[in-house]
N, C-alpha and C. Protein backbone atom coordinates (compact mmCIF):
# COMPACT_ATOMS: atom_id res chain seq x y z
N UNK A 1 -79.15 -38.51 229.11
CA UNK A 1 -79.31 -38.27 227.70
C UNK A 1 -78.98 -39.52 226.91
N UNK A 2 -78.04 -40.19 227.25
CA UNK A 2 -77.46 -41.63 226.86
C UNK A 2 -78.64 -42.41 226.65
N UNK A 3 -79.30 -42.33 227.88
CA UNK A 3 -80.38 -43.85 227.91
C UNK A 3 -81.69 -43.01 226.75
N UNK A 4 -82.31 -41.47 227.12
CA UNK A 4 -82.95 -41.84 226.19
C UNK A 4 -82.42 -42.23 224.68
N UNK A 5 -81.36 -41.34 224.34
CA UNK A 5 -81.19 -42.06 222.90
C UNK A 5 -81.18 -43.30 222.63
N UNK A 6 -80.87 -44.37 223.74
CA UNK A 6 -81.20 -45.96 223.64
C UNK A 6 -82.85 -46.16 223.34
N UNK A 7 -83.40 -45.19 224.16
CA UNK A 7 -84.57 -45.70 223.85
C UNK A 7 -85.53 -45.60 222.72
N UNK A 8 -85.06 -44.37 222.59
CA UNK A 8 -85.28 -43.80 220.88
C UNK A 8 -85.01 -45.01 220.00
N UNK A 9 -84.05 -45.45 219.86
CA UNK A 9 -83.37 -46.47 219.15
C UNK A 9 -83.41 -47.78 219.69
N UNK A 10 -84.15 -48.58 220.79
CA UNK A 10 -84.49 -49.48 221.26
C UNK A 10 -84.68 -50.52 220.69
N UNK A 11 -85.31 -50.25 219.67
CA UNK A 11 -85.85 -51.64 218.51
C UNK A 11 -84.78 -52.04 217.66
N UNK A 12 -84.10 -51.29 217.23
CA UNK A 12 -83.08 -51.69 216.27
C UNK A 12 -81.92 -52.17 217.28
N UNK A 13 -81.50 -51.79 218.54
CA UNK A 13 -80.38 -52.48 219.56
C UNK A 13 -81.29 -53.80 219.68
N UNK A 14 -82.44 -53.73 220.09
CA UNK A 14 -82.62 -55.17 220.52
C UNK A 14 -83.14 -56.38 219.37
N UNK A 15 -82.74 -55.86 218.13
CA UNK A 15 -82.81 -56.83 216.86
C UNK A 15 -81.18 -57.38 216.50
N UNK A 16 -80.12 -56.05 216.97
CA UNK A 16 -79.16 -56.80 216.57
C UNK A 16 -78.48 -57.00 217.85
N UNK A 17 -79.21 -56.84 219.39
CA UNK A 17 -78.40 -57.64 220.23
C UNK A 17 -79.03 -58.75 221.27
N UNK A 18 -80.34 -58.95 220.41
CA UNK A 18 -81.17 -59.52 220.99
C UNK A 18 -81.69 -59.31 222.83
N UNK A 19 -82.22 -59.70 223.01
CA UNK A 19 -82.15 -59.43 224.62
C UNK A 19 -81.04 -59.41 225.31
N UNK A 20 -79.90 -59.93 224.84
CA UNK A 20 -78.75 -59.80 226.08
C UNK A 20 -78.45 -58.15 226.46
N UNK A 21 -78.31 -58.31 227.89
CA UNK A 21 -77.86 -57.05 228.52
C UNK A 21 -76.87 -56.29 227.53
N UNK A 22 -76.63 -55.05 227.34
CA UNK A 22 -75.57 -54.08 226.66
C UNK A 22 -74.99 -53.43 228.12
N UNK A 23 -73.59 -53.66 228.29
CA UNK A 23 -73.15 -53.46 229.60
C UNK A 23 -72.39 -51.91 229.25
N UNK A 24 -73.15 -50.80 230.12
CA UNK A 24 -72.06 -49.33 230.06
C UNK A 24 -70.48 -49.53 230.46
N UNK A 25 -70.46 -48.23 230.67
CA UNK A 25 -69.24 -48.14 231.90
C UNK A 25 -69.36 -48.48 233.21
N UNK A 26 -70.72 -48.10 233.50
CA UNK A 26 -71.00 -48.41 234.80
C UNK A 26 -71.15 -49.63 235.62
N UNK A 27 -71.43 -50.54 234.51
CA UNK A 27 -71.47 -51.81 234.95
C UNK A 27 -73.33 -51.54 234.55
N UNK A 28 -74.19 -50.47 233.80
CA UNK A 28 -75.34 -51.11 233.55
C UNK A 28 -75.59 -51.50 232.34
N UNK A 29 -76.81 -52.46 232.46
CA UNK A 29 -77.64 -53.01 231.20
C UNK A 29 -78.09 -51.97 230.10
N UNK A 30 -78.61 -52.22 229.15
CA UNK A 30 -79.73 -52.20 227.95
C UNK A 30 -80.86 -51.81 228.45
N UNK A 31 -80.99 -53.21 229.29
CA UNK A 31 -82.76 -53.28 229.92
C UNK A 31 -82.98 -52.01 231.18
N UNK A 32 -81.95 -51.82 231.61
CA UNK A 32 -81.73 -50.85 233.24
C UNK A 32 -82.01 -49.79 232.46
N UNK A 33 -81.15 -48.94 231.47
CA UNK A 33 -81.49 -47.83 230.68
C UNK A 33 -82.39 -47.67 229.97
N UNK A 34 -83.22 -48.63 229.16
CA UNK A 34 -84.53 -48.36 229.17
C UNK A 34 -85.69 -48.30 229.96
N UNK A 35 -85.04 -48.76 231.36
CA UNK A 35 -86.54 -48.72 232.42
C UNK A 35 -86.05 -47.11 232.85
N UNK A 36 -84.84 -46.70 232.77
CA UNK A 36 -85.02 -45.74 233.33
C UNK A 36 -85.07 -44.26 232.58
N UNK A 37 -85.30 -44.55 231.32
CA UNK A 37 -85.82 -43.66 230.63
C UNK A 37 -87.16 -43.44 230.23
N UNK A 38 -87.85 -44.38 231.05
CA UNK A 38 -89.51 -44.19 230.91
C UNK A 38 -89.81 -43.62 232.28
N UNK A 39 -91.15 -42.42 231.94
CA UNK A 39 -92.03 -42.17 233.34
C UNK A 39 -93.09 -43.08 233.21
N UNK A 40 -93.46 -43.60 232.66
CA UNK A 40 -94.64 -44.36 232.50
C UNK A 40 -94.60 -45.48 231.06
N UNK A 41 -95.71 -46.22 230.60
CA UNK A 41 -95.65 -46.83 230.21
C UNK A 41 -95.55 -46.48 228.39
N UNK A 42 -94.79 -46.98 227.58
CA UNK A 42 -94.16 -46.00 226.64
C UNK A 42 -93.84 -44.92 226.46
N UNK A 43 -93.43 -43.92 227.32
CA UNK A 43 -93.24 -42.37 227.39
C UNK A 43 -91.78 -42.07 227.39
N UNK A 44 -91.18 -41.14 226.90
CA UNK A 44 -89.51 -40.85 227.37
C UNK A 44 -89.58 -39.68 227.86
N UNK A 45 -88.94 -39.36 229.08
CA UNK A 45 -88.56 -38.02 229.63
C UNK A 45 -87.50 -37.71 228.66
N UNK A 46 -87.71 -36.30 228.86
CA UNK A 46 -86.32 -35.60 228.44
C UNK A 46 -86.37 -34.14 229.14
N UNK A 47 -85.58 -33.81 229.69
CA UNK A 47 -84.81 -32.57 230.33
C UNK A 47 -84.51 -31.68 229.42
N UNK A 48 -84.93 -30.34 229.64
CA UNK A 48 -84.68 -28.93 228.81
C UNK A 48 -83.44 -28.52 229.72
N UNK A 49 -82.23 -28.36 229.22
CA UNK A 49 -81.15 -27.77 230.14
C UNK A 49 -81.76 -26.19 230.53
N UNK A 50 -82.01 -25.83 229.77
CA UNK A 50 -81.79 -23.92 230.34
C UNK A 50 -82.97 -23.71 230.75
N UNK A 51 -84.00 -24.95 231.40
CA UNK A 51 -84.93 -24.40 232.50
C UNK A 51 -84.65 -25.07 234.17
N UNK A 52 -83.45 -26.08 234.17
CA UNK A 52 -83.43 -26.39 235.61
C UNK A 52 -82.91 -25.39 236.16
N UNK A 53 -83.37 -25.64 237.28
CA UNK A 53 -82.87 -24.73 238.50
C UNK A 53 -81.16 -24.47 238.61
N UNK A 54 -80.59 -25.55 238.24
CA UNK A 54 -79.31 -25.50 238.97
C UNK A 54 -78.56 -25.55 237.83
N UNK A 55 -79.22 -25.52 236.47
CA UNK A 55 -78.21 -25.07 234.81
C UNK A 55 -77.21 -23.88 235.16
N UNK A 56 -76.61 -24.43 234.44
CA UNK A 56 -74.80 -23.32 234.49
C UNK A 56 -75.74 -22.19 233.22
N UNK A 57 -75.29 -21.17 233.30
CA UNK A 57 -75.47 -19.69 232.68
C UNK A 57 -75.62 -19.92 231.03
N UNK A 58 -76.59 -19.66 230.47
CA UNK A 58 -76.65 -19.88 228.93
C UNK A 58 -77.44 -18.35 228.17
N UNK A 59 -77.44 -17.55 227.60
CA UNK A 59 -77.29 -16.89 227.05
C UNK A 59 -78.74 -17.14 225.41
N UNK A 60 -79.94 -16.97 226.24
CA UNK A 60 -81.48 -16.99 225.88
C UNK A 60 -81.66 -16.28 224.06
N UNK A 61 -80.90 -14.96 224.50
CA UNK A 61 -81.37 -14.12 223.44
C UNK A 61 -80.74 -12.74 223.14
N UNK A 62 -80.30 -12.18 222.15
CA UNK A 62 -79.61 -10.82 222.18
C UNK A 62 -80.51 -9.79 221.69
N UNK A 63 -79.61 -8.57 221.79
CA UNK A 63 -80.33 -7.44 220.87
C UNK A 63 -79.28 -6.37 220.82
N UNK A 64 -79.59 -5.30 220.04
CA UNK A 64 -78.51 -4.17 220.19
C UNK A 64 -78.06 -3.78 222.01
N UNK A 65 -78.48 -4.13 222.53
CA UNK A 65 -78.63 -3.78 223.70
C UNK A 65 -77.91 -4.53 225.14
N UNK A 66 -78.18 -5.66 224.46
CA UNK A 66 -76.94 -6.39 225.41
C UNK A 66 -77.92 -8.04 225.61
N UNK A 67 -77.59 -8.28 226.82
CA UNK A 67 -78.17 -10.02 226.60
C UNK A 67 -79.30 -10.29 227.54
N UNK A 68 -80.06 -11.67 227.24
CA UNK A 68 -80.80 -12.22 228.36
C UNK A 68 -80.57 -13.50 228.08
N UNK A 69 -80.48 -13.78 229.73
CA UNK A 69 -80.03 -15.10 229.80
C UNK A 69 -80.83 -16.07 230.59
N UNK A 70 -80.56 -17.11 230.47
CA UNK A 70 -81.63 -18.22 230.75
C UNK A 70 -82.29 -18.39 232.53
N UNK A 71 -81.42 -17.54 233.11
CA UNK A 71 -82.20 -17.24 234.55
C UNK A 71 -82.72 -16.24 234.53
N UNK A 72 -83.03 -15.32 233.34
CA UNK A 72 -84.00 -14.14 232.93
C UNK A 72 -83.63 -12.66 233.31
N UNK A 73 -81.69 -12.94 234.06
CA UNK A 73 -81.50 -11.83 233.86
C UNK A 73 -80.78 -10.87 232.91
N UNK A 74 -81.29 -9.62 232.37
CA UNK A 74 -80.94 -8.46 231.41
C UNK A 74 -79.37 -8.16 231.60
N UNK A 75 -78.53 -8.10 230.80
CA UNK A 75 -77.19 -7.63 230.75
C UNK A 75 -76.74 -6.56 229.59
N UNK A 76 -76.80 -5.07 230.44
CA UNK A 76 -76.65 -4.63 228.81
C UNK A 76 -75.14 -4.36 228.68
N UNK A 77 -75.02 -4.25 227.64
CA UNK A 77 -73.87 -3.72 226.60
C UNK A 77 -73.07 -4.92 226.78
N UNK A 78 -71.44 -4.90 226.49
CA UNK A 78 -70.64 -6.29 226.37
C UNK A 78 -70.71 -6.84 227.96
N UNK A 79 -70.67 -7.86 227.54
CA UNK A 79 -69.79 -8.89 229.06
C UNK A 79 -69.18 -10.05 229.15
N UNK A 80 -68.85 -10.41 229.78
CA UNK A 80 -67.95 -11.64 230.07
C UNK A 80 -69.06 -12.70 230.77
N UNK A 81 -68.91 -13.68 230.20
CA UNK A 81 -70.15 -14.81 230.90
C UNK A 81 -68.99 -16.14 231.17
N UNK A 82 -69.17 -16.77 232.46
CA UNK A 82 -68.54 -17.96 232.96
C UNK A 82 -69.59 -18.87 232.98
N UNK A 83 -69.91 -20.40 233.12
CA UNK A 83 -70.98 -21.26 233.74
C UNK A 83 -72.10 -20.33 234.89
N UNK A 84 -71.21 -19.83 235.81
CA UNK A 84 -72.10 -19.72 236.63
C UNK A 84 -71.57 -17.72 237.22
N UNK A 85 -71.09 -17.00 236.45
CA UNK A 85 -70.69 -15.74 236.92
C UNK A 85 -70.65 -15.12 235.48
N UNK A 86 -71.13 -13.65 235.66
CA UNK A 86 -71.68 -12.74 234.58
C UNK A 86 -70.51 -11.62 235.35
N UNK A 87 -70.06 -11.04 234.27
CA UNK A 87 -69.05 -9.94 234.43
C UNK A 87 -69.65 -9.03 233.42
N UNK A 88 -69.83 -7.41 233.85
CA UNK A 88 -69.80 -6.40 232.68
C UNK A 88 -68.25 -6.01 232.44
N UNK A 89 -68.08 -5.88 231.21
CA UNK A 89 -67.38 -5.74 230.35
C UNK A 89 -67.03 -4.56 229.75
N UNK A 90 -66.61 -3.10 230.00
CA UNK A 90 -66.23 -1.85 230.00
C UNK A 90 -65.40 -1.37 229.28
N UNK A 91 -65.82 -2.07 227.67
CA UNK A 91 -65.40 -1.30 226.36
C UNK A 91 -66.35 -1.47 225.46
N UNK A 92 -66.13 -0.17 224.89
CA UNK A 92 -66.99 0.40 223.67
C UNK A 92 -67.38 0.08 222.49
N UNK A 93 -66.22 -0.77 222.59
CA UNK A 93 -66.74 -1.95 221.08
C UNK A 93 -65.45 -2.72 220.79
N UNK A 94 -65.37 -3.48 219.67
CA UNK A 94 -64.41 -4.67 219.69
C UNK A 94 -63.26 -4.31 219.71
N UNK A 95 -63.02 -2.99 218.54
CA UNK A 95 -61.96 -2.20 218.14
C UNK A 95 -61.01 -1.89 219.61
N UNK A 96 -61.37 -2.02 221.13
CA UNK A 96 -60.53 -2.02 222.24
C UNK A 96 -60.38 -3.20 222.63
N UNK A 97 -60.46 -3.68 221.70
CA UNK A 97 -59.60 -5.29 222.82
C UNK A 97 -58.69 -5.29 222.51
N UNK A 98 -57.83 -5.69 224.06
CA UNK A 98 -56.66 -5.48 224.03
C UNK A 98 -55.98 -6.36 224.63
N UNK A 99 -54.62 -6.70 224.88
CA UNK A 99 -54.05 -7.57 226.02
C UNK A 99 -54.39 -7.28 227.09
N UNK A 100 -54.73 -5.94 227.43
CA UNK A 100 -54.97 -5.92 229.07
C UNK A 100 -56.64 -5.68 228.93
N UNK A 101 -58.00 -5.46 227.95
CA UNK A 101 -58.73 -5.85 228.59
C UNK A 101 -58.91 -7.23 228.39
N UNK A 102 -58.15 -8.16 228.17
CA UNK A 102 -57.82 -9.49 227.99
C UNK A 102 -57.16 -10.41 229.65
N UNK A 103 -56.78 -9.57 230.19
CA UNK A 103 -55.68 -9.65 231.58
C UNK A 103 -56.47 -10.72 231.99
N UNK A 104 -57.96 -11.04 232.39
CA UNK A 104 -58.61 -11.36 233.34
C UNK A 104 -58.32 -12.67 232.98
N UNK A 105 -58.40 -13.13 231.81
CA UNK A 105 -58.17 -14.54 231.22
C UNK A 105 -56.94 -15.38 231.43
N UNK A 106 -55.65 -14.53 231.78
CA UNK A 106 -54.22 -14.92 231.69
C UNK A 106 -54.40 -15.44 233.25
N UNK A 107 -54.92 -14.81 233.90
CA UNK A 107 -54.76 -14.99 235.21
C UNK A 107 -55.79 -16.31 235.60
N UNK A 108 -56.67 -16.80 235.25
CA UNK A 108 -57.60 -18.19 235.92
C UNK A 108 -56.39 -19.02 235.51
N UNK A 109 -57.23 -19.73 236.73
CA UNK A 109 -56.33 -21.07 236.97
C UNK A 109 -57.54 -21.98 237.63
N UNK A 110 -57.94 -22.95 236.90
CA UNK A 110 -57.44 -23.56 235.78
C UNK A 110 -57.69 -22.92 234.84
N UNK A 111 -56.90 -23.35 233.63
CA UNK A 111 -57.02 -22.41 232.42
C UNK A 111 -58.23 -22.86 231.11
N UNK A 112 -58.59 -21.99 231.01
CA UNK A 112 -60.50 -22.24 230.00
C UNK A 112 -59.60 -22.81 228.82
N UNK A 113 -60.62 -24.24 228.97
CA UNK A 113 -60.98 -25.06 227.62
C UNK A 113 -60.89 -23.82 226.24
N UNK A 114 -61.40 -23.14 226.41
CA UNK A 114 -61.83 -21.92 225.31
C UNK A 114 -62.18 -21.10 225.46
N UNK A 115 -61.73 -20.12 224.82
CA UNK A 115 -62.70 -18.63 224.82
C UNK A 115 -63.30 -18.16 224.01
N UNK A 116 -64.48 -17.67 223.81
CA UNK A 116 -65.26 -17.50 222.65
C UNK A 116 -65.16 -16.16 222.60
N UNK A 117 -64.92 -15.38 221.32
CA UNK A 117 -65.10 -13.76 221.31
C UNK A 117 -66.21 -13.66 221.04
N UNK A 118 -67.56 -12.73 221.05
CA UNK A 118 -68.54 -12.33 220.28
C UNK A 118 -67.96 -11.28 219.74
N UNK A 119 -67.84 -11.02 218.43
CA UNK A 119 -67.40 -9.49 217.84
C UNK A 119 -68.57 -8.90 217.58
N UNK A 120 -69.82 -9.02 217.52
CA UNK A 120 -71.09 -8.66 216.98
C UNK A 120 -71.54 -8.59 215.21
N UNK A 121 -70.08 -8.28 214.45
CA UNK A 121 -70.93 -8.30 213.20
C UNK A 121 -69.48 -9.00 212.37
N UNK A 122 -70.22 -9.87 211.44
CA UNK A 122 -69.17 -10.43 210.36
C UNK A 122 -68.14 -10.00 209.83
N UNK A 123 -67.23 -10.15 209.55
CA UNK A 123 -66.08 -9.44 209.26
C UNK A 123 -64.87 -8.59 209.95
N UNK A 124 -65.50 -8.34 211.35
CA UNK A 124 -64.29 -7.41 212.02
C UNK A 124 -62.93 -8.37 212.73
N UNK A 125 -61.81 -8.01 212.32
CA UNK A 125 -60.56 -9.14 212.55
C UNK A 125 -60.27 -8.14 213.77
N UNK A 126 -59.73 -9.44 214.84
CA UNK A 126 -59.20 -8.46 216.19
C UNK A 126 -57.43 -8.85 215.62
N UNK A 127 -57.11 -8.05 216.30
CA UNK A 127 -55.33 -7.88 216.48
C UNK A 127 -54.46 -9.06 216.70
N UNK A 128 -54.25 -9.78 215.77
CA UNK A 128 -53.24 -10.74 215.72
C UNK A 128 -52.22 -10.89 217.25
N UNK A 129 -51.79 -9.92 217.19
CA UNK A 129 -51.40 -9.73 218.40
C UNK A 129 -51.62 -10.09 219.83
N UNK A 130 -53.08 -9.94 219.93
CA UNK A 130 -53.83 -10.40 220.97
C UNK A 130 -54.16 -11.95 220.90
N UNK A 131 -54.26 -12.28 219.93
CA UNK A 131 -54.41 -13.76 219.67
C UNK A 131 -53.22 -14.64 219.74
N UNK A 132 -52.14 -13.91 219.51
CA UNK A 132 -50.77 -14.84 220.12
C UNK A 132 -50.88 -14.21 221.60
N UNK A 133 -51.24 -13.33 222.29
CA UNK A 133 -50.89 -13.40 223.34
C UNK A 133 -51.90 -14.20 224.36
N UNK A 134 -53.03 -14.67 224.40
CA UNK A 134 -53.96 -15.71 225.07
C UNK A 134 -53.16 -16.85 224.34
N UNK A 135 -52.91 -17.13 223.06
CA UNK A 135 -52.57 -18.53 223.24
C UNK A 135 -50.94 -18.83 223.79
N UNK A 136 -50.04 -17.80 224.03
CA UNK A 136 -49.13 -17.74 224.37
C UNK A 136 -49.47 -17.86 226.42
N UNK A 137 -50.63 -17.73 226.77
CA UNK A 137 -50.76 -17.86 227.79
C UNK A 137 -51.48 -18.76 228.10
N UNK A 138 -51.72 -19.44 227.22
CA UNK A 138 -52.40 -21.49 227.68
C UNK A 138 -53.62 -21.08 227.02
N UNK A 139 -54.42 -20.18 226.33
CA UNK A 139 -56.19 -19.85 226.09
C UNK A 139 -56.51 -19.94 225.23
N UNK A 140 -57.08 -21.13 224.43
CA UNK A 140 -57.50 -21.07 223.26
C UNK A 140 -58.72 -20.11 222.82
N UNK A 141 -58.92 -19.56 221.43
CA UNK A 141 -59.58 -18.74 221.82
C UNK A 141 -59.98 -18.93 220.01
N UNK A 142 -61.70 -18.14 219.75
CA UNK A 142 -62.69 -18.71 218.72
C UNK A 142 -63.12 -16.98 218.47
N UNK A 143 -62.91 -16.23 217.76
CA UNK A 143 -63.69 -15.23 217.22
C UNK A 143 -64.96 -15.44 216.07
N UNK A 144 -65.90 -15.19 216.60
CA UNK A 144 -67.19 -14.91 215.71
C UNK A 144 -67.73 -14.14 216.28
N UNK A 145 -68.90 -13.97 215.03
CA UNK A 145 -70.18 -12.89 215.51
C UNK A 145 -70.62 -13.34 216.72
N UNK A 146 -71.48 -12.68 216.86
CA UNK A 146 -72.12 -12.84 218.27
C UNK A 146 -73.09 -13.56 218.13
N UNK A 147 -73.93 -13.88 217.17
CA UNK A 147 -74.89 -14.87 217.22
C UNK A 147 -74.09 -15.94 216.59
N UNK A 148 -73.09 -16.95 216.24
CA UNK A 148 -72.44 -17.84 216.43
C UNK A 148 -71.89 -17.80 217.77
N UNK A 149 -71.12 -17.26 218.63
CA UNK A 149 -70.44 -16.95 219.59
C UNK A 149 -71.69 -17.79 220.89
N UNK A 150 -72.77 -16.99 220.69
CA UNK A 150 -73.45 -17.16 221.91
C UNK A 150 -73.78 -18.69 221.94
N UNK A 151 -74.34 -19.73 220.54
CA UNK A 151 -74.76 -20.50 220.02
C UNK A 151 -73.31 -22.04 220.68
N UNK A 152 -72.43 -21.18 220.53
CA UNK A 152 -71.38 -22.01 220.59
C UNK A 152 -70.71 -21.92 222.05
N UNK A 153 -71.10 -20.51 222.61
CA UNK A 153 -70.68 -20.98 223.82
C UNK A 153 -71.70 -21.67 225.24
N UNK A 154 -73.41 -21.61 224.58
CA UNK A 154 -74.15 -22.66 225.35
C UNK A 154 -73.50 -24.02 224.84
N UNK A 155 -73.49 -24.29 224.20
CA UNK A 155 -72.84 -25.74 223.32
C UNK A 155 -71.79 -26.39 224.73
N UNK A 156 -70.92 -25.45 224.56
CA UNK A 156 -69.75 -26.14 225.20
C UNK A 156 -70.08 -26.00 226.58
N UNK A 157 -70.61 -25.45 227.24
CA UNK A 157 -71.34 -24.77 228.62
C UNK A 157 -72.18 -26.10 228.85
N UNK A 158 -73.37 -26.67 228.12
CA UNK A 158 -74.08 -27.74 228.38
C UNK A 158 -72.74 -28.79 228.45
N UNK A 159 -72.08 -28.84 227.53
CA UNK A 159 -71.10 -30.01 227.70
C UNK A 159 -70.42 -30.29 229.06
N UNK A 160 -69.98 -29.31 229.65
CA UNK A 160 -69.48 -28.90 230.71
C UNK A 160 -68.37 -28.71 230.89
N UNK A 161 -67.89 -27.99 229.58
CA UNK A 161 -66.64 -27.95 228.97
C UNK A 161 -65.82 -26.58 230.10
N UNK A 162 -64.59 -26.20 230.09
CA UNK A 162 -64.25 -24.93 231.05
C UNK A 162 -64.15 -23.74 229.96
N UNK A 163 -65.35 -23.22 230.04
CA UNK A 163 -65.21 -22.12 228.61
C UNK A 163 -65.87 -20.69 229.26
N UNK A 164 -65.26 -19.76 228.26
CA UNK A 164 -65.97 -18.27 228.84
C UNK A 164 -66.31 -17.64 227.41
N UNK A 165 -67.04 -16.70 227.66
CA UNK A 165 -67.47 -15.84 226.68
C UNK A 165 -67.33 -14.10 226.34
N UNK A 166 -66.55 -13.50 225.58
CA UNK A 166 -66.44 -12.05 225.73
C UNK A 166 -66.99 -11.89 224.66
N UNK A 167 -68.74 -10.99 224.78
CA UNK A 167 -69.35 -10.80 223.65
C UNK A 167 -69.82 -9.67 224.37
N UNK A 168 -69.98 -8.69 222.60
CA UNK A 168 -70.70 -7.64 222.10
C UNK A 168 -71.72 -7.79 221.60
N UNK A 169 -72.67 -6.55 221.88
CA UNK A 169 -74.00 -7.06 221.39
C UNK A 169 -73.85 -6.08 219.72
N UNK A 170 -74.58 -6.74 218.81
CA UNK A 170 -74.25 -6.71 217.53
C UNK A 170 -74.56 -5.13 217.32
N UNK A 171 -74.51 -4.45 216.39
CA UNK A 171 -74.99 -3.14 216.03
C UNK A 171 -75.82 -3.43 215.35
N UNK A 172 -75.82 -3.96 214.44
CA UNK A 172 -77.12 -4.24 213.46
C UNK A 172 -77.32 -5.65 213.50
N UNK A 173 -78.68 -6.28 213.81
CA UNK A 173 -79.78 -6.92 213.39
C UNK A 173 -80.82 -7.19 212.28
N UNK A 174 -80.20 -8.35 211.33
CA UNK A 174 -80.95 -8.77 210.43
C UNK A 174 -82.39 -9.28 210.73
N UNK A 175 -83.31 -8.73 210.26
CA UNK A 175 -84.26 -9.34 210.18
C UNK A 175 -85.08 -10.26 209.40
N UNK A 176 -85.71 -11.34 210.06
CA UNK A 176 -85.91 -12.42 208.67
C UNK A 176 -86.91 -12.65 208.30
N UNK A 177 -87.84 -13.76 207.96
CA UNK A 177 -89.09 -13.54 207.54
C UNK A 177 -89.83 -14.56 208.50
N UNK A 178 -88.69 -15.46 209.38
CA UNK A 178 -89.39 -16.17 210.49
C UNK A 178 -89.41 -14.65 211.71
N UNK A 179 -88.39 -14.31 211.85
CA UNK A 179 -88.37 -13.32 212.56
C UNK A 179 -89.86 -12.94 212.76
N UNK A 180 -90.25 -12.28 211.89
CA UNK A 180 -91.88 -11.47 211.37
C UNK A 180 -93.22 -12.17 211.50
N UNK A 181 -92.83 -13.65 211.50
CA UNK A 181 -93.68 -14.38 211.53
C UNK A 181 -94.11 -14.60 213.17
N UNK A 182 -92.53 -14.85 213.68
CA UNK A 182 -92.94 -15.29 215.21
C UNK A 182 -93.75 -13.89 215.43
N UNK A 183 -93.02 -12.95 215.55
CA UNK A 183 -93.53 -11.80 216.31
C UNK A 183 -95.11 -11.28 216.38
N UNK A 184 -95.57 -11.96 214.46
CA UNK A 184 -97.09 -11.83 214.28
C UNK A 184 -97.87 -13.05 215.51
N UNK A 185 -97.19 -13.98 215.27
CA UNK A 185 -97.68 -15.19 215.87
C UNK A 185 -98.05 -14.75 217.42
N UNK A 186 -97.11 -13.96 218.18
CA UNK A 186 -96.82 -13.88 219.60
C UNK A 186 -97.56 -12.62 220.14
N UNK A 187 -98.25 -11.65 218.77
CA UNK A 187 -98.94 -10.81 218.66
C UNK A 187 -100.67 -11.38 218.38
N UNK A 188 -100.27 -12.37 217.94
CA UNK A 188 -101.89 -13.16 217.63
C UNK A 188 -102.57 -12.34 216.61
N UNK A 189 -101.60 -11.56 215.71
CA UNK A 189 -101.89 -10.91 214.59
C UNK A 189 -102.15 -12.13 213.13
N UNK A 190 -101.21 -13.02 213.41
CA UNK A 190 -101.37 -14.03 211.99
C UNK A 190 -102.51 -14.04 211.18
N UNK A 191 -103.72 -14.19 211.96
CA UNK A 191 -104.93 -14.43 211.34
C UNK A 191 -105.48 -13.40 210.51
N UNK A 192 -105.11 -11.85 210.89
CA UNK A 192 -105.88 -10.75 210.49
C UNK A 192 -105.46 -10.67 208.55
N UNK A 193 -106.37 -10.30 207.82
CA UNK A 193 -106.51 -10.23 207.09
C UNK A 193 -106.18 -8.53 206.45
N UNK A 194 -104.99 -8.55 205.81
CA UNK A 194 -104.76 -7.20 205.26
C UNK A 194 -104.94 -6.54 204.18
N UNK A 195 -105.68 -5.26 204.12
CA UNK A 195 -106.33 -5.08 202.65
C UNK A 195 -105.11 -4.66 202.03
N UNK A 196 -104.86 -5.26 200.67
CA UNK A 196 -104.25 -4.86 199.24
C UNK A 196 -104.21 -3.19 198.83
């Protein structure tokens, strides 16, 4: 990702560092990272994380219903998502979280960079209580909705940060006016003409 952004930006490094090599960490060049961000002759690769084969677990799309995730499999109702391990999650809604369905977290070793809550909808505060008790046990920990939640825990997941996720799938779903649009689009409805 390094080299293409060099290359993106190629012209302006090599105005203010002229041709001399730009040495990494690695001991490489300027010139090395731009040859190796081309497939061909002016072209830049770039890599989609959540279609390789061997991407850690990212979290595609929600619904009232539970999740899909970027290896295309369905998860309904809450769960627990790691890099690379999906846990269902066997409460009814946020209002039961508790220290002990919390237990699972006290116990890894090593202990997660972060934990992301999904609560599903704006506004619901979990129990103070529970929040001194993960950070009283080494776990930092991030409550939001679930569509921040999910957003933020691919984020740190691509990073390759040590993070987990305990999300609910929302009860209600806003709908928007891209929303309506894709769906016409993906329907190949856009074009049709509707009488007044």
């Amino acid at each position: 990702m390094l080299a293409v952004g060099f290359r993106l930006c190629g012209r302006s490094l090599m105005k203010t560092f002229g041709n001399k090599p730009w040495n990494f960490a690695k001991g490489g060049s300027y010139q090395a990272a731009r040859q190796h961000s081309l497939d061909s002759e002016g072209k830049t690769s770039m890599t989609i994380m959540n279609a390789e084969p061997n991407a850690p677990l990212m979290v595609d799309s929600y619904s009232q219903y539970g999740f899909r995730l970027n290896n295309g499999l369905a998860v309904i109702g809450p769960m627990i998502i790691f890099p690379k391990t999906i846990l269902s999650w066997n409460l009814s809604g946020p209002e039961d979280i508790s220290e002990e369905s919390l237990a699972l977290f006290f116990a890894l070793e090593p202990k997660l960079d972060i934990l992301v809550l999904g609560m599903g909808v704006r506004g619901f505060k979990i129990n103070p209580k529970v929040v001194t008790a993960l950070r009283h046990h080494g776990t930092n920990v991030e409550v939001l909705t679930t569509d921040a939640a999910c957003a933020t825990f691919n984020f740190l997941n691509a990073e390759k940060r040590s993070v987990a996720g305990a999300l609910f799938p929302p009860q209600f779903i806003a709908v928007t006016d891209d929303d309506l649009a894709l769906s016409q689009i993906q329907r190949k409805d856009i074009l049709k003409i509707e009488d007044i």
